[in-house]
C-alpha atoms as a PDB file:
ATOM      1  CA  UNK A   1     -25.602  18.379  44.202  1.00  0.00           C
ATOM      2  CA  UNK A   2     -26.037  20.398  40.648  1.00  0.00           C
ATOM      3  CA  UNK A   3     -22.747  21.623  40.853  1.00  0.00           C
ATOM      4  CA  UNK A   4     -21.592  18.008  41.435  1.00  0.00           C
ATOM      5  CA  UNK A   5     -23.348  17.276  38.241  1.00  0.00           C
ATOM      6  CA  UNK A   6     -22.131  19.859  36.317  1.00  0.00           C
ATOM      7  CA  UNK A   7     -18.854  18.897  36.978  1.00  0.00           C
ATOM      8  CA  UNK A   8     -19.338  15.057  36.136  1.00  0.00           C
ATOM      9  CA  UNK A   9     -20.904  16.534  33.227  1.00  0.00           C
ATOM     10  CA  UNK A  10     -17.315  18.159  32.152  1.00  0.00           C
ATOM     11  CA  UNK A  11     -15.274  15.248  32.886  1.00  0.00           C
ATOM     12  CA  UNK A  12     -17.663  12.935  31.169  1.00  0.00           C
ATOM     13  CA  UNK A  13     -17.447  15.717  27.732  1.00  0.00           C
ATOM     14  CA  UNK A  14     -13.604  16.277  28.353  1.00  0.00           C
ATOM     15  CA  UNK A  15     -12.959  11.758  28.354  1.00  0.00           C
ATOM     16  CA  UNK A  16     -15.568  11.679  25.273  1.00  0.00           C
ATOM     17  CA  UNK A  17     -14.138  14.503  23.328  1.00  0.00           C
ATOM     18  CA  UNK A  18     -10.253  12.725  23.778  1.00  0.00           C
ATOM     19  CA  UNK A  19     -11.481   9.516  23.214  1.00  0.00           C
ATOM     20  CA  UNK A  20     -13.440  10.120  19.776  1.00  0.00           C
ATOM     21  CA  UNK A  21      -9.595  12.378  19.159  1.00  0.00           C
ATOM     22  CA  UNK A  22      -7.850   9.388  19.863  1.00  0.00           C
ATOM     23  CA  UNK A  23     -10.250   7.169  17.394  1.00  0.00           C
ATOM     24  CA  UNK A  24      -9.984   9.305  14.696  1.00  0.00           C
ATOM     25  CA  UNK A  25      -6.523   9.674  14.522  1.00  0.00           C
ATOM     26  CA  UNK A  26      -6.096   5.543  14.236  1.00  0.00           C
ATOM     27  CA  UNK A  27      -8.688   5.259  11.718  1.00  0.00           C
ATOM     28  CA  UNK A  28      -6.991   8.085   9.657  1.00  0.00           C
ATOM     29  CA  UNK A  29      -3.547   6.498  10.429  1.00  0.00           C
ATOM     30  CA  UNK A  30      -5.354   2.771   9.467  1.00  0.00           C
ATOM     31  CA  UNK A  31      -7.531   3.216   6.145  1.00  0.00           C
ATOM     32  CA  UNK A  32      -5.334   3.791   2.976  1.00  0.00           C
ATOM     33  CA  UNK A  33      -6.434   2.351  -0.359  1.00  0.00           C
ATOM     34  CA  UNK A  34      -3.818   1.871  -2.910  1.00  0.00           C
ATOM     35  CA  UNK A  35      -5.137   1.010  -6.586  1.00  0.00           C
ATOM     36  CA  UNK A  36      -2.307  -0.335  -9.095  1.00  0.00           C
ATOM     37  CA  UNK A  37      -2.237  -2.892 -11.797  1.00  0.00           C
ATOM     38  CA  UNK A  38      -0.389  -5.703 -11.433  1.00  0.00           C
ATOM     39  CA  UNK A  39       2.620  -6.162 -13.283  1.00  0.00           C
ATOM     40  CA  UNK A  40       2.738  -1.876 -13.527  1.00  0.00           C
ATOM     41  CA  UNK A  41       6.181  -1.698 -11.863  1.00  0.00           C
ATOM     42  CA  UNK A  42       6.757   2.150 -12.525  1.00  0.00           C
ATOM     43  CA  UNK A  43       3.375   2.663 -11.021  1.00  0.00           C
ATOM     44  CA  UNK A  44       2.060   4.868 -14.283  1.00  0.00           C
ATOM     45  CA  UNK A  45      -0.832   3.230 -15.170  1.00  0.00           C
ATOM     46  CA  UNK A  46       0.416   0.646 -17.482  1.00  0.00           C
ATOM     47  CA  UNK A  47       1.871  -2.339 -18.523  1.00  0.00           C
ATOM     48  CA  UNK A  48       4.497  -2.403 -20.642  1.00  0.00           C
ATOM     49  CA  UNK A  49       8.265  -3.270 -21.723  1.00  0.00           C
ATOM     50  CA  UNK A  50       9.752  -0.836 -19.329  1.00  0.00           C
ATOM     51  CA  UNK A  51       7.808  -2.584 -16.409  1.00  0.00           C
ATOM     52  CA  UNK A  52       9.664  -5.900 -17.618  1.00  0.00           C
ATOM     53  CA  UNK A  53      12.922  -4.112 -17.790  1.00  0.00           C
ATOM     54  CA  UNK A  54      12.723  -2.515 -13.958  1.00  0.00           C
ATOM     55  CA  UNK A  55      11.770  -6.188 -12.652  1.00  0.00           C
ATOM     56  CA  UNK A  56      14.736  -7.963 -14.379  1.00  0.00           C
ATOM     57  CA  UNK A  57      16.997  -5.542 -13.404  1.00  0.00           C
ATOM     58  CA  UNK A  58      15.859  -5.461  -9.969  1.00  0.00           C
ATOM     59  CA  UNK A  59      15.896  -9.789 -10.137  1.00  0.00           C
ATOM     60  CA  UNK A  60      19.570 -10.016 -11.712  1.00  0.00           C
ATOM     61  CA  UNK A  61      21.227  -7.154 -10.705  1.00  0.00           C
ATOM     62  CA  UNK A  62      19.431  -5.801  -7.294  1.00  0.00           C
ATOM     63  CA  UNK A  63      19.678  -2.615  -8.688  1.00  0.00           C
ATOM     64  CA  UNK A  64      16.147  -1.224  -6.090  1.00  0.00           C
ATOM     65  CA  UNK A  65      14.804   1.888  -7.691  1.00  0.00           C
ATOM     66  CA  UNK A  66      12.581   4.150  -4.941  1.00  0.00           C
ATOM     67  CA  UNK A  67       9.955   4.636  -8.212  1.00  0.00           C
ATOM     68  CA  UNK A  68       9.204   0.642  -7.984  1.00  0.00           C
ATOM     69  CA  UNK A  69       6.354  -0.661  -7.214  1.00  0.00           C
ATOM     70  CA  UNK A  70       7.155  -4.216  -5.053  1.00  0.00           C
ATOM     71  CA  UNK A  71       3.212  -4.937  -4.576  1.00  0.00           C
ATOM     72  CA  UNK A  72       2.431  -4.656  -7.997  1.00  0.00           C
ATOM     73  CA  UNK A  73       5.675  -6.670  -9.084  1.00  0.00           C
ATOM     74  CA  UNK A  74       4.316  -9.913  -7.678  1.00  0.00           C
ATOM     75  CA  UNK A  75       2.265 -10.577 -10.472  1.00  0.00           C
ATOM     76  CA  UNK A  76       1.682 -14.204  -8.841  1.00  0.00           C
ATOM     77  CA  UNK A  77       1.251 -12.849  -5.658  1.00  0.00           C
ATOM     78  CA  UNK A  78       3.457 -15.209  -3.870  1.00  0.00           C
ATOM     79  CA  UNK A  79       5.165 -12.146  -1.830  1.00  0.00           C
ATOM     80  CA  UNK A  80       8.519 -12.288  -4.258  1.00  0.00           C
ATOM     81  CA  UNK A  81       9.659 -11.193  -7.076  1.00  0.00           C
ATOM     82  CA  UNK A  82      10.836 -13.652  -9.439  1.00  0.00           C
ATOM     83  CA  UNK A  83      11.006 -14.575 -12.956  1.00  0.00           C
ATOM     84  CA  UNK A  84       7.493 -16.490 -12.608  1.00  0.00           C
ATOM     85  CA  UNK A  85       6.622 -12.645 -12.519  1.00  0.00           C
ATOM     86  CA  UNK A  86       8.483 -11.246 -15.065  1.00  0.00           C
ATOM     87  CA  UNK A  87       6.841 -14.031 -17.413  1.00  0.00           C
ATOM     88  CA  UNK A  88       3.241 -13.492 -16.097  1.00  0.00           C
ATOM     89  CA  UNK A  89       3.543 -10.200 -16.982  1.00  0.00           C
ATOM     90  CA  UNK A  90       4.653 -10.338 -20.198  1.00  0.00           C
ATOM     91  CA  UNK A  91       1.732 -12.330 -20.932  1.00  0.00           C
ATOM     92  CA  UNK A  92      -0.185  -9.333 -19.637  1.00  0.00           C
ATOM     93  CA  UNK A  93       1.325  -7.251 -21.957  1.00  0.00           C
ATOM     94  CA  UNK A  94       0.436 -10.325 -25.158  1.00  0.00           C
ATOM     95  CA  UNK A  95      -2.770  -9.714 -23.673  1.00  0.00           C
ATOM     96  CA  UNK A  96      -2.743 -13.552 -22.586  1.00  0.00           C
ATOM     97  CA  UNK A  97      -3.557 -12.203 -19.147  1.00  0.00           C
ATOM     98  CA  UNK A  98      -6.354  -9.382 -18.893  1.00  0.00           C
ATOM     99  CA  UNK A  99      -4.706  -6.531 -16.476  1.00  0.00           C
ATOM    100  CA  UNK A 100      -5.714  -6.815 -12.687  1.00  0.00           C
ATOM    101  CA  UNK A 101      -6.867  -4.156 -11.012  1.00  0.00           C
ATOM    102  CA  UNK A 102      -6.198  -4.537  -7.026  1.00  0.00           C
ATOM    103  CA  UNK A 103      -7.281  -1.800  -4.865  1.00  0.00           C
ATOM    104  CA  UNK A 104      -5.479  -2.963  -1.303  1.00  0.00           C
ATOM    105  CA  UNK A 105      -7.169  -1.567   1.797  1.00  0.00           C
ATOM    106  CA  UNK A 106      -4.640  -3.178   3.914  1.00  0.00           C
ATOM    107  CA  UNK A 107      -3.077  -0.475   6.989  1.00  0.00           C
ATOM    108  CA  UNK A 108      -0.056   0.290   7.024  1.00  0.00           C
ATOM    109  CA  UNK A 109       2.704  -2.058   8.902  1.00  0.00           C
ATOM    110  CA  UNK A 110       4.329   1.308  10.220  1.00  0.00           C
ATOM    111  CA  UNK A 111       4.740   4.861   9.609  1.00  0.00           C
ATOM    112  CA  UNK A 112       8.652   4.984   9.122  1.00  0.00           C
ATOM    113  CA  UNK A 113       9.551   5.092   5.598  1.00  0.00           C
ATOM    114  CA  UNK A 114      13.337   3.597   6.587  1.00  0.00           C
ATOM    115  CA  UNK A 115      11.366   0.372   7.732  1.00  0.00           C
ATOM    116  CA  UNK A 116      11.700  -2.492   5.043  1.00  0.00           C
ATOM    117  CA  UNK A 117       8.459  -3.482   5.701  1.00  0.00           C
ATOM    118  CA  UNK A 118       6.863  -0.506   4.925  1.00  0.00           C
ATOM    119  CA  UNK A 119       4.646  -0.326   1.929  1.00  0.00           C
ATOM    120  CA  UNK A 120       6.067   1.738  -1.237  1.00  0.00           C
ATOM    121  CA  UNK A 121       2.905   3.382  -2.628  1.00  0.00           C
ATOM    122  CA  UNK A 122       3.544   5.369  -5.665  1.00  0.00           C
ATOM    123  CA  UNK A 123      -0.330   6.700  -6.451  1.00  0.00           C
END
């Protein structure tokens, strides 16, 4: 009977100790803030005329740099970029609009950069 128990005892550890493996490994894979100011295409920090320049030339000429910064590009947060966010954030840069922090807690669609839909995080 103890032996029984001693050996329920190691099963029971062995399914605990994979199990809390196998949580911790999603939650690392899931939780990933990314902080960025909206309208801070190059992703340094700031908002300025080169910002503007990156978005138009993405918008008119589809020229896609790897060193922009799509989420914080969508100044109107409409999930495109457009000239609505261009303009919004030269009136960030007027200081019409106050800069926007966003700090995004949202996981990861996938973990293959060659995926569209994978998030470009510059920080």
């Amino acid at each position: 009977m103890n032996s029984l128990k001693y050996i329920l005892v190691i099963l029971l550890s062995a399914v605990s100790m994979y199990v809390g493996a196998q949580t911790v490994a999603v939650r690392a894979k899931a939780v990933q803030t990314v902080s960025y100011y909206l309208g801070d295409a190059n992703g340094n920090g700031e908002v300025d005329v080169v910002d503007v320049m990156m978005m138009v030339d993405v918008i008119l000429l589809g020229n896609y740099s790897e060193n922009i910064h799509f989420e914080a590009c969508d100044v109107s947060r409409d999930g495109e970029l457009n000239i609505v966010d261009v303009m919004q954030t030269i009136k960030i840069i007027l200081g019409e609009i106050p800069y926007q922090l966003i700090e995004d807690d949202t996981p990861p669609k996938d973990d293959d950069p060659a995926n569209p839909d994978f998030p470009v995080l510059l920080h």
